[in-house]
N, C-alpha and C. Protein backbone atom coordinates (compact mmCIF):
# COMPACT_ATOMS: atom_id res chain seq x y z
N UNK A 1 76.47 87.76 -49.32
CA UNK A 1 76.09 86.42 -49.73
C UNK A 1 75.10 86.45 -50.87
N UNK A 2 74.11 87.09 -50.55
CA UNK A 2 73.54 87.47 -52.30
C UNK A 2 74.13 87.94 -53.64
N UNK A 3 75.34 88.16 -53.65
CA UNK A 3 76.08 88.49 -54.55
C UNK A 3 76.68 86.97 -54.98
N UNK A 4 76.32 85.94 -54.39
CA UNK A 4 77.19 84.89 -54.77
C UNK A 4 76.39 83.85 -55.14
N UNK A 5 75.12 83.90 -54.18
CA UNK A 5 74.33 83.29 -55.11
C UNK A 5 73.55 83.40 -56.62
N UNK A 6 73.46 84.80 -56.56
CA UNK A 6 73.04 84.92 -57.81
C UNK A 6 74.08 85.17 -58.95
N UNK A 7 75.54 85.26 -58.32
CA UNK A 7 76.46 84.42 -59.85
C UNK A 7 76.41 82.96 -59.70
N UNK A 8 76.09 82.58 -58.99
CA UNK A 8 75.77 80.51 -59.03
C UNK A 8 74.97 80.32 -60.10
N UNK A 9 73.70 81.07 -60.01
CA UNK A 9 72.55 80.78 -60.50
C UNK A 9 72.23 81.12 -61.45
N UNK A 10 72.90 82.11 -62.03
CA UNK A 10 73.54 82.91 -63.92
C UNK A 10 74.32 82.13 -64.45
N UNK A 11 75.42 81.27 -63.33
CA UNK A 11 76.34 80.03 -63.95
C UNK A 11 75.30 79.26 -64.53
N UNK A 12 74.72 78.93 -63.20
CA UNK A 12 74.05 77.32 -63.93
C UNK A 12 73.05 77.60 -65.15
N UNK A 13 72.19 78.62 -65.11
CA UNK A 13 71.28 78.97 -66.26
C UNK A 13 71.93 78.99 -67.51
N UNK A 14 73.41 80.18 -67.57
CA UNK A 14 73.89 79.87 -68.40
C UNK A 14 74.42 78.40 -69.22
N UNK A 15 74.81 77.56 -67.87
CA UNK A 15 75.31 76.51 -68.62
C UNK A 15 73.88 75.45 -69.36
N UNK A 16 73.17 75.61 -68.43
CA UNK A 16 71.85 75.12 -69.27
C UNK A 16 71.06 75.89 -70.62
N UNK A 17 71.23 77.12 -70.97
CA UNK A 17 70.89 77.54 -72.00
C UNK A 17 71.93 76.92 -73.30
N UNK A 18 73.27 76.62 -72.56
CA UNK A 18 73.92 76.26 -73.68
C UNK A 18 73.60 75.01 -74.33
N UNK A 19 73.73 74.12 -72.87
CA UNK A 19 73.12 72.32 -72.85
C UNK A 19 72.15 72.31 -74.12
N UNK A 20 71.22 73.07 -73.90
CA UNK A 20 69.98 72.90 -74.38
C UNK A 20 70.16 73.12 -75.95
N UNK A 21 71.15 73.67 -76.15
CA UNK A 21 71.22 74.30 -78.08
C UNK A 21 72.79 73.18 -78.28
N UNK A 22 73.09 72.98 -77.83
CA UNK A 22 74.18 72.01 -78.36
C UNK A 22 73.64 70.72 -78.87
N UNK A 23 74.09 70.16 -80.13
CA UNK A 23 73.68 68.90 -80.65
C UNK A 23 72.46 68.52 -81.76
N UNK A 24 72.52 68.19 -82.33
CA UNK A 24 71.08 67.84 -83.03
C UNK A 24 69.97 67.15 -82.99
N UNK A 25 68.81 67.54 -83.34
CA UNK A 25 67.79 66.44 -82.80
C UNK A 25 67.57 65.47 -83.86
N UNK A 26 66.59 64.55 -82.97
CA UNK A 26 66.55 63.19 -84.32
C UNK A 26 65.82 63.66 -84.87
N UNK A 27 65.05 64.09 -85.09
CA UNK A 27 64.64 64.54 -86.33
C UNK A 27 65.59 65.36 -88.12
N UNK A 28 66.34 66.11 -87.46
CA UNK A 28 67.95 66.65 -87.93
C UNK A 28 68.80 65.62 -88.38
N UNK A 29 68.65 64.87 -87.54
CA UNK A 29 69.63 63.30 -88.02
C UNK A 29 68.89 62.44 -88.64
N UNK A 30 67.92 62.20 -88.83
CA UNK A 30 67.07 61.49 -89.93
C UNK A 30 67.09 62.02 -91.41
N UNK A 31 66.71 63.36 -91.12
CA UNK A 31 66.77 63.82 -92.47
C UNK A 31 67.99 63.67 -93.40
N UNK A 32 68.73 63.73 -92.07
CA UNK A 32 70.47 63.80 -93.10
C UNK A 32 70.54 62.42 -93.68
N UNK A 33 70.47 61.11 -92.87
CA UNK A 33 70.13 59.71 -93.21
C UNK A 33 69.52 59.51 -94.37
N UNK A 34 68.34 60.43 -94.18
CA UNK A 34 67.58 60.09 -95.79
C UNK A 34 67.95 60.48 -97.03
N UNK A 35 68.51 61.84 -97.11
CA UNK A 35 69.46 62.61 -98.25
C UNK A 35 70.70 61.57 -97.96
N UNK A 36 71.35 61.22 -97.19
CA UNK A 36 73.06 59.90 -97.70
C UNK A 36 72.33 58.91 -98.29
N UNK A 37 71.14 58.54 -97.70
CA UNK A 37 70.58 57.37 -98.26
C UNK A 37 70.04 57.77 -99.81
N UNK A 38 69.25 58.35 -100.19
CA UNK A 38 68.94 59.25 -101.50
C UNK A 38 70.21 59.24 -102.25
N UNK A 39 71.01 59.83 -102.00
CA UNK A 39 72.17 59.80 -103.00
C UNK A 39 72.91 58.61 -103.20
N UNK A 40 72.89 58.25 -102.46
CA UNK A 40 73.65 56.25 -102.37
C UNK A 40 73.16 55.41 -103.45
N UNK A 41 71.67 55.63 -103.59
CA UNK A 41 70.72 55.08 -104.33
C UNK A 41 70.91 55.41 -105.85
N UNK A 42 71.28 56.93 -106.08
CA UNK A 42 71.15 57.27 -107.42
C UNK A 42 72.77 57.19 -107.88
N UNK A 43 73.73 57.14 -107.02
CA UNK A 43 75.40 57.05 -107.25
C UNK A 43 75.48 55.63 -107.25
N UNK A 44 75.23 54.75 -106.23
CA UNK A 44 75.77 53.40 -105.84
C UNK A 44 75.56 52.43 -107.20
N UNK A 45 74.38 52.41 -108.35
CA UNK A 45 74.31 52.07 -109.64
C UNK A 45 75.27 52.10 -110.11
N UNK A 46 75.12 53.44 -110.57
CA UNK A 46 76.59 53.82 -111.45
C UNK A 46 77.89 53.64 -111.08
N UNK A 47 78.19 53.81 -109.98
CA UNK A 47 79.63 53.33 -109.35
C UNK A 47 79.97 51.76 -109.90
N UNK A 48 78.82 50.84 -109.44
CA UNK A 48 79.03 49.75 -109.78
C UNK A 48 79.29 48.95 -111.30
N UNK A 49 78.24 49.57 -112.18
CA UNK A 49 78.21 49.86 -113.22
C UNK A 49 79.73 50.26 -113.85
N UNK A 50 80.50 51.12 -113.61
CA UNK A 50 81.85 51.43 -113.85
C UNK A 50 82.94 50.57 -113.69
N UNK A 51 82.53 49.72 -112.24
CA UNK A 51 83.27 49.11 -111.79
C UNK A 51 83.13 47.34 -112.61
N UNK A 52 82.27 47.39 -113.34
CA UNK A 52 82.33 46.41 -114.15
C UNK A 52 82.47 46.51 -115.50
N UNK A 53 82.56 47.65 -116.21
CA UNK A 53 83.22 48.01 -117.30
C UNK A 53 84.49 48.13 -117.03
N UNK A 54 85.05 48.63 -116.34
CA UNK A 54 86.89 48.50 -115.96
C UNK A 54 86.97 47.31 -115.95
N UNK A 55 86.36 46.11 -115.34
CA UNK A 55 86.99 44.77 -115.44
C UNK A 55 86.89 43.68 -117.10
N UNK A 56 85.99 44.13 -117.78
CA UNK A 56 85.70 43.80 -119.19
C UNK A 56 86.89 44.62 -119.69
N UNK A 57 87.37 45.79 -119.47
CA UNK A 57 87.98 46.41 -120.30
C UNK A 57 89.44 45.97 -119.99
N UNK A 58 89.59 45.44 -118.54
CA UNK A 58 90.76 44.60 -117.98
C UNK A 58 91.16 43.52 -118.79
N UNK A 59 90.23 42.97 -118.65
CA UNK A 59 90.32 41.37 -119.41
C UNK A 59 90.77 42.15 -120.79
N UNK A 60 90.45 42.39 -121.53
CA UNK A 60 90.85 43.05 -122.86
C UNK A 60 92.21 43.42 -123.24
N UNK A 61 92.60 43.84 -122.10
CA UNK A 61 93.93 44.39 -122.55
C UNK A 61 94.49 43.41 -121.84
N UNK A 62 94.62 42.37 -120.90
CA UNK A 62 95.31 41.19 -120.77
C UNK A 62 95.47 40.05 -121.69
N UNK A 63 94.13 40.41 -122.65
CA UNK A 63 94.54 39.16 -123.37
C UNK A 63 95.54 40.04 -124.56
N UNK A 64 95.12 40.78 -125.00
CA UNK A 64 96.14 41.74 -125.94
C UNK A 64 97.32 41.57 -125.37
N UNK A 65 97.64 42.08 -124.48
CA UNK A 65 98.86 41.63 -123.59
C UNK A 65 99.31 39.98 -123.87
N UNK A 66 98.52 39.01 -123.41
CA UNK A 66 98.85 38.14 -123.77
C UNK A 66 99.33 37.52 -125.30
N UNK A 67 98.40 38.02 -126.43
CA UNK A 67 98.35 37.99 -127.66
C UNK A 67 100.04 38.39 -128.64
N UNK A 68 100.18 39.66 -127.91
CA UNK A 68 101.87 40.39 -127.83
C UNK A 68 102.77 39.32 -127.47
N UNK A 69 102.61 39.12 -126.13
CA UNK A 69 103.62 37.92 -126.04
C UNK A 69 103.84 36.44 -126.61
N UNK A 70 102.94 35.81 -127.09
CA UNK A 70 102.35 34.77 -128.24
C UNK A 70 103.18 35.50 -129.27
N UNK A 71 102.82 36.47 -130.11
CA UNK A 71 103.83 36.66 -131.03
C UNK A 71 105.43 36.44 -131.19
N UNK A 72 105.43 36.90 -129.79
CA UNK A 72 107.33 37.33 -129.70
C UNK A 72 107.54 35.52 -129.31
N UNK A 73 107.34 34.58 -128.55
CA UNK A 73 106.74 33.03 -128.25
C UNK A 73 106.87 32.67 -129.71
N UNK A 74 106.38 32.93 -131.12
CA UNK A 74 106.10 32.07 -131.96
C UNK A 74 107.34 32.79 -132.69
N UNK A 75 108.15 33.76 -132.71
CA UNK A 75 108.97 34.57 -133.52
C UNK A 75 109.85 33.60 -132.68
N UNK A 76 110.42 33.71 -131.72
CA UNK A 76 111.76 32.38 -130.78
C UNK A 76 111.57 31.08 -131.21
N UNK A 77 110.32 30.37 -131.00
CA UNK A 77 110.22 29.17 -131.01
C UNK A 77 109.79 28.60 -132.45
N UNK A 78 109.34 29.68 -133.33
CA UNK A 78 108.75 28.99 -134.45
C UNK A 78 107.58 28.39 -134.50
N UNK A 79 106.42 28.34 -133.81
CA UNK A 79 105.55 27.66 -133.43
C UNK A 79 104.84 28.26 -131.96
N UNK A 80 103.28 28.65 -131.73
CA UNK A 80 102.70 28.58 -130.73
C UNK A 80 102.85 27.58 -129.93
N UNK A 81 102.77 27.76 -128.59
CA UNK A 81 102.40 26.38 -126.94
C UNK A 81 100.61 25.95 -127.98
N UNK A 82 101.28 24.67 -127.64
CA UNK A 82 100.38 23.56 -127.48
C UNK A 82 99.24 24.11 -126.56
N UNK A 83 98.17 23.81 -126.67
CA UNK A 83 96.86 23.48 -125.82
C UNK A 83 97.36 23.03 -124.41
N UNK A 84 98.31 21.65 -124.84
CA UNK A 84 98.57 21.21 -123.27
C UNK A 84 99.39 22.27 -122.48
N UNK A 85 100.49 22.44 -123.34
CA UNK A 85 101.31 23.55 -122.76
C UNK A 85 100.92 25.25 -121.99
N UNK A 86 100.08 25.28 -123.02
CA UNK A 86 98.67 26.67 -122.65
C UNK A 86 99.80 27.83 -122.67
N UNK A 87 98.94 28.61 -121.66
CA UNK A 87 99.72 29.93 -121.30
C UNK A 87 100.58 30.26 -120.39
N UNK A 88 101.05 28.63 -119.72
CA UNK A 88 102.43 28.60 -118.70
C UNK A 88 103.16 28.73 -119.77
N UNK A 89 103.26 28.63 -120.93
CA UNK A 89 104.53 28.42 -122.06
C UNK A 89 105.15 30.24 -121.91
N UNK A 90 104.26 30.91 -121.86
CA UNK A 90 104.90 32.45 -121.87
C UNK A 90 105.56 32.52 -120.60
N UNK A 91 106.16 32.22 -119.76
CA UNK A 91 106.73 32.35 -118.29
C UNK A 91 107.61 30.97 -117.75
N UNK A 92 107.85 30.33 -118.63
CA UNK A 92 108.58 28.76 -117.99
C UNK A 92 108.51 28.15 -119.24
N UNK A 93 109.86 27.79 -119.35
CA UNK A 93 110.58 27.25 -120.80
C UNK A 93 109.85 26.21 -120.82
N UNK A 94 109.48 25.29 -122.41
CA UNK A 94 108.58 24.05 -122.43
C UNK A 94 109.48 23.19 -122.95
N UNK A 95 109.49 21.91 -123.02
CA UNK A 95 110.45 21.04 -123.41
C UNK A 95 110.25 21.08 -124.67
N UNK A 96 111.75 20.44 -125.76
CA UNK A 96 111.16 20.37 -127.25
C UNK A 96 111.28 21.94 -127.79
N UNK A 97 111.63 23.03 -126.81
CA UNK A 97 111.97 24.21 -128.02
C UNK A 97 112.82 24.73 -126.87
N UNK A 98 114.58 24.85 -127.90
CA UNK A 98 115.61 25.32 -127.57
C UNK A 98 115.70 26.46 -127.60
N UNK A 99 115.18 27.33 -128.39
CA UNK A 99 115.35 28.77 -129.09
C UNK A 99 113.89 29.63 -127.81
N UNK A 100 113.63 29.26 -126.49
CA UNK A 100 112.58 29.93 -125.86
C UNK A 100 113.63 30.90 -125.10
N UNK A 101 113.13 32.17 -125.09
CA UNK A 101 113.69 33.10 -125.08
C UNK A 101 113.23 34.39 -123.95
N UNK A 102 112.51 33.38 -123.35
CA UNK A 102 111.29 34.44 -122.35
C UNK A 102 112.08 34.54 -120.78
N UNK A 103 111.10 34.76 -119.82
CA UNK A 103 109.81 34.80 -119.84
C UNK A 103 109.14 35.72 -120.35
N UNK A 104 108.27 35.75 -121.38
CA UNK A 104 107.33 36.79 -122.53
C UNK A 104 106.52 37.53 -121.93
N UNK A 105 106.16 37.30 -120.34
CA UNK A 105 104.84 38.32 -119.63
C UNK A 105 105.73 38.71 -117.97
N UNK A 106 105.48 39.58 -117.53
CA UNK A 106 106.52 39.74 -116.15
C UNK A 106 105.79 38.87 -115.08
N UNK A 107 106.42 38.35 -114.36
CA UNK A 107 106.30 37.70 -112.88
C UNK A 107 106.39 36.18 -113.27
N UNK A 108 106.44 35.20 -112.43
CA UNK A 108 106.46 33.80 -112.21
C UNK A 108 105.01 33.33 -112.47
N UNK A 109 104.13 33.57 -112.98
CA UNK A 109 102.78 32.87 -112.95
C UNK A 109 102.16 33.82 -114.12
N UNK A 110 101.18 32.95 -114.97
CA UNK A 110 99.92 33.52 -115.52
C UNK A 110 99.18 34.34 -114.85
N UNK A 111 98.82 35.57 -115.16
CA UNK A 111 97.49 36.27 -114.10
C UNK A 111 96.07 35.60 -114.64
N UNK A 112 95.34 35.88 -114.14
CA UNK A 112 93.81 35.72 -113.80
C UNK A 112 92.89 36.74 -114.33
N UNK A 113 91.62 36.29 -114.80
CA UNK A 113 91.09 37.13 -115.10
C UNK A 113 90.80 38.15 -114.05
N UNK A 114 89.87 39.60 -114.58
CA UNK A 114 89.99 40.23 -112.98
C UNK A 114 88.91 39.58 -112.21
N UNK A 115 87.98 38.82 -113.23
CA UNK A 115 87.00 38.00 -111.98
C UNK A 115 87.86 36.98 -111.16
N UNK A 116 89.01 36.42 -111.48
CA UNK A 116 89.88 35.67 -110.60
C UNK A 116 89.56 33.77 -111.29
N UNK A 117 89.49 34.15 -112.40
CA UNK A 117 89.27 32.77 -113.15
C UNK A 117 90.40 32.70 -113.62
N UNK A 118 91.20 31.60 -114.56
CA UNK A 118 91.97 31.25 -115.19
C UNK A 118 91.40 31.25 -116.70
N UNK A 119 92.61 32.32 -117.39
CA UNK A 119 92.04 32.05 -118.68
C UNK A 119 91.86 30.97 -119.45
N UNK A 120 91.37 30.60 -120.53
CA UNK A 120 91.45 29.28 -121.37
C UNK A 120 91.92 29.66 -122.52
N UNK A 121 93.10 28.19 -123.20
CA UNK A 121 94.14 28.55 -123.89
C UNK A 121 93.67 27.65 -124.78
N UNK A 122 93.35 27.54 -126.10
CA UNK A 122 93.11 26.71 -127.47
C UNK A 122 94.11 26.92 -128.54
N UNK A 123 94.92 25.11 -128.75
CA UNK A 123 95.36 25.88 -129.81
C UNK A 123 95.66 24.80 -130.69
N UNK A 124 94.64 24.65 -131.79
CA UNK A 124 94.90 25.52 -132.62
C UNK A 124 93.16 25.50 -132.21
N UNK A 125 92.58 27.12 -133.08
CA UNK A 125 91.21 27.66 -132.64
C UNK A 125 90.67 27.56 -134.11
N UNK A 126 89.38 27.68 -134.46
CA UNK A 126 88.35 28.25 -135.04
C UNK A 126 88.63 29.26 -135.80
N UNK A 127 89.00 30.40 -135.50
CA UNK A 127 89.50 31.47 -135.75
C UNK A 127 91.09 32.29 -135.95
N UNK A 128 91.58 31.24 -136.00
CA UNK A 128 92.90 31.37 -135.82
C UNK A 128 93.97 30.73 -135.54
N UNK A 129 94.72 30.91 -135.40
CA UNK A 129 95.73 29.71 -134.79
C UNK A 129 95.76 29.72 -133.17
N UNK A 130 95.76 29.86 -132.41
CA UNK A 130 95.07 29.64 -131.20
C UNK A 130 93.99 31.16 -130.80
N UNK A 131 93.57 30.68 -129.74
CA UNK A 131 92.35 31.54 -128.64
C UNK A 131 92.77 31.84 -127.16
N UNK A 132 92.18 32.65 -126.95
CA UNK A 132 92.55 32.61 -125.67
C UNK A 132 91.24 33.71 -124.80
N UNK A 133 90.51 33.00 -124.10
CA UNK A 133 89.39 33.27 -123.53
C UNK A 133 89.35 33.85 -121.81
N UNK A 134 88.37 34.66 -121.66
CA UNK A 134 88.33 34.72 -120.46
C UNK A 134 86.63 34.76 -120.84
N UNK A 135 85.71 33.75 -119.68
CA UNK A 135 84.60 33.65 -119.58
C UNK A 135 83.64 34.65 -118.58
N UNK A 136 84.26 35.60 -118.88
CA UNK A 136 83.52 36.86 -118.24
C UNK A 136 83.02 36.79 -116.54
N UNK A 137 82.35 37.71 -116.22
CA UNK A 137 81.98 37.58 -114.42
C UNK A 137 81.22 36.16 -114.24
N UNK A 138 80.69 34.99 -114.67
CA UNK A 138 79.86 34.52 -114.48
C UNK A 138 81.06 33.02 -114.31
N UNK A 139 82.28 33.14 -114.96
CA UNK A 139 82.94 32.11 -115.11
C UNK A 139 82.65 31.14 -116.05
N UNK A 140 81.73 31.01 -116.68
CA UNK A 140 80.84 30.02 -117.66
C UNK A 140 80.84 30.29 -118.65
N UNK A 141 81.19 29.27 -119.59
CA UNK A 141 81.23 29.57 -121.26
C UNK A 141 79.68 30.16 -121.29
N UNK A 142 78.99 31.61 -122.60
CA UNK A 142 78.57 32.01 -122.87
C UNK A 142 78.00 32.77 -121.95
N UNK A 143 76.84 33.72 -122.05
CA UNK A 143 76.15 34.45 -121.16
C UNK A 143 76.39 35.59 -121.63
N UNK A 144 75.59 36.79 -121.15
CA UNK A 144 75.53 38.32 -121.71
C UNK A 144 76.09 39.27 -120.91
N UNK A 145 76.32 40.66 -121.38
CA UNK A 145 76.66 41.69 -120.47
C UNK A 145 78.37 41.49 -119.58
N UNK A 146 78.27 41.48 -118.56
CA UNK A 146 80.05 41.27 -118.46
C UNK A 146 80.13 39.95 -118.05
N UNK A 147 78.78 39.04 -118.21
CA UNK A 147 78.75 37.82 -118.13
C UNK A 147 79.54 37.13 -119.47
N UNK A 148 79.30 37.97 -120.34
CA UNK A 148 79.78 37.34 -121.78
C UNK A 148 81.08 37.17 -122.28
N UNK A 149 81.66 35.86 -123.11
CA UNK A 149 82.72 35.30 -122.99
C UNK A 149 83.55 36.57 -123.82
N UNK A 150 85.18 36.52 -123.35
CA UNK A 150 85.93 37.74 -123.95
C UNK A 150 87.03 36.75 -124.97
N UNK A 151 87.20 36.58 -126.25
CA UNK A 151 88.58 35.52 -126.03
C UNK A 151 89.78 37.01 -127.67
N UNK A 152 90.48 36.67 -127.86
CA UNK A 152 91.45 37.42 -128.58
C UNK A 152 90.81 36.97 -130.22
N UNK A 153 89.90 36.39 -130.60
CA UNK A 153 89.94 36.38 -131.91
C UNK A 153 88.45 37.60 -132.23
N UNK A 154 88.02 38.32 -131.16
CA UNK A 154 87.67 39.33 -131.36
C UNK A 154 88.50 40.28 -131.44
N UNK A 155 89.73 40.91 -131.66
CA UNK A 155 90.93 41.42 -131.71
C UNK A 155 90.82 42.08 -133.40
């Protein structure tokens, strides 16, 4: 019988020497918290930062995009969409021009800026024979940074 208790009692020690080293302490887990948190801080800027130059640089090539199709629009019809007509004219025939030849942009609808605004369509513009604007993250004519208005007669 002493032979059996003292493998009981090498079991259980053993299993408690293990207990005891398995897992990390809070202290171990704080630190790690503070280094994810530390780096979050000096990445999470810049991530964001990126992520709003891709959408300025979005808008840019949508209106170019758009600008392309306005051409091939005024080469069919002889004439830019009206102001009233806007930029549904590239995707849905307008009354008054036989020779429309589209739809000039793919899908059933105008897209959106990537802030999720609707562009604005002028025509005839200032600068050109029409405009075509997207009012940057803020939605609001003027403002700075990717707040600031984008339209095609910077092109």
């Amino acid at each position: 019988m002493m032979n059996g208790r003292n493998s009981i009692a090498r079991a259980t020690a053993g299993r408690r020497a293990r207990t005891g080293q398995a897992g990390f302490t809070l202290v171990e887990m704080l630190v790690v918290i503070t280094i994810i948190g530390m780096i979050m801080g000096l990445v999470g800027p810049r991530v964001l930062n990126y992520l709003s130059e891709s959408r300025v640089k979005a808008a840019k090539i949508q209106i170019q995009s758009f600008s392309s199709a306005m051409d091939l629009f005024y080469l069919d019809a002889g004439r830019f969409p009206t102001s009233s007509e806007g930029l549904a004219a590239l995707v849905h025939p307008v009354s008054g021009t036989s020779a429309w030849n589209g739809p000039y942009l793919k899908g059933a609808t105008v897209p959106n800026d990537p802030w999720g605004n609707a562009y604005a369509y002028r025509q005839p513009a200032e600068h050109g024979p029409y405009e075509i604007r997207s009012f940057g993250s803020d939605g609001q004519e003027g403002g700075t940074g990717t707040a600031s208005d984008l339209t095609s007669a910077q092109d």
